[in-house]
Protein backbone atom coordinates (compact mmCIF):
# COMPACT_ATOMS: atom_id res chain seq x y z
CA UNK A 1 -14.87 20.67 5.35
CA UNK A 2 -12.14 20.42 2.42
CA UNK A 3 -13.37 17.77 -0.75
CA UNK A 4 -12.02 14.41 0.30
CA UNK A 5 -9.97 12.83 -2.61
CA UNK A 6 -7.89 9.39 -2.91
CA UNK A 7 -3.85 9.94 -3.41
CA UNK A 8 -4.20 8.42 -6.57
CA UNK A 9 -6.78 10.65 -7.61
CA UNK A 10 -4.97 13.47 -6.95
CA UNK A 11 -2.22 11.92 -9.21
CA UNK A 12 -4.60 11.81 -11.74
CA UNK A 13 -5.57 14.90 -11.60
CA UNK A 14 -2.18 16.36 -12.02
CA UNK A 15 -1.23 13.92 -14.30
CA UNK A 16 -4.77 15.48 -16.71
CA UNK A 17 -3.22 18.84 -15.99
CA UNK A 18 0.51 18.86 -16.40
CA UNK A 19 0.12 16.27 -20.18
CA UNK A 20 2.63 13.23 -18.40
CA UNK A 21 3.24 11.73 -14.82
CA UNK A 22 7.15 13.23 -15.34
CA UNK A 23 5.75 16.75 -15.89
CA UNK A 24 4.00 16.17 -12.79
CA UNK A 25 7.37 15.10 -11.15
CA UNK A 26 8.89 18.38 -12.79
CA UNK A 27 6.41 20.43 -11.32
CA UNK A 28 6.38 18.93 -7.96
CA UNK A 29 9.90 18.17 -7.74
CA UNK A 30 9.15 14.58 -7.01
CA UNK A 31 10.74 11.70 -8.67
CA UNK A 32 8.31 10.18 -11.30
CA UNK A 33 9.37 6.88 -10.22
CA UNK A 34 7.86 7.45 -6.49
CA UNK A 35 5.07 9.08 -8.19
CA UNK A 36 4.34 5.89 -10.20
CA UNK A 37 4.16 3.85 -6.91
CA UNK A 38 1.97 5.79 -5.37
CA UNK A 39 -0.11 5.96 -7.73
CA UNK A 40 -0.56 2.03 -8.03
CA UNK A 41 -0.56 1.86 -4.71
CA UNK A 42 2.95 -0.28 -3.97
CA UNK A 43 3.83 2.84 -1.50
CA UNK A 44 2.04 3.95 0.75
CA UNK A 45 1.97 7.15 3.81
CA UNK A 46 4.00 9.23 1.90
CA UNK A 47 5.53 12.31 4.07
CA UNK A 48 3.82 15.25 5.11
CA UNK A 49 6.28 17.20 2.60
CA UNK A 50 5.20 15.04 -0.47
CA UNK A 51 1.80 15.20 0.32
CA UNK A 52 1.63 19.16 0.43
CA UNK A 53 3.18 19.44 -3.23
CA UNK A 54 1.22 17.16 -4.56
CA UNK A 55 -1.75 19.94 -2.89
CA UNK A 56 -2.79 17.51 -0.20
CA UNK A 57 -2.61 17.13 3.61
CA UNK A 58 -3.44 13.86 5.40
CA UNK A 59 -6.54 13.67 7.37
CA UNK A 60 -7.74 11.44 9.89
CA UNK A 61 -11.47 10.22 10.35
CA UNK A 62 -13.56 8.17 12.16
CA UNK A 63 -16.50 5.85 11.63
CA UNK A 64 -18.82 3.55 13.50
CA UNK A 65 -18.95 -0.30 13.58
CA UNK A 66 -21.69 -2.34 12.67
CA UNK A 67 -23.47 -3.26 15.45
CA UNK A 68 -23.25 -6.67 16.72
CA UNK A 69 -26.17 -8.68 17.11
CA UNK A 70 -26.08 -11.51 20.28
């Protein structure tokens, strides 16, 4: 299974490699300003399209519930 890793991780990441969030934007053809809300987290779900130049795909996963005690 593929390393899990928050959007704005990711972000980070790029941001570390590239020197600036707008090199990032250069590089992934994605307007810094989007870029900057997603990485604060005031947009969320970005498209499948967005998500694979940033190097990501969305994943879904499941978890338990707590168990409920009568």
């Amino acid at each position: 299974m593929a390393d899990r890793i928050h959007l704005d991780s990711r972000i980070r990441e790029l941001i570390v490699e590239h020197g600036s969030l707008r090199a990032v934007a250069r590089a992934t053809n994605i307007d810094a300003g989007y870029l900057s809300k997603l990485l604060a987290g005031a947009k969320l779900s970005p498209s499948t399209e967005v998500l694979a130049r940033l190097g990501l795909k969305r994943v879904s996963f499941y978890t338990t519930l707590e168990s409920r005690r009568g």
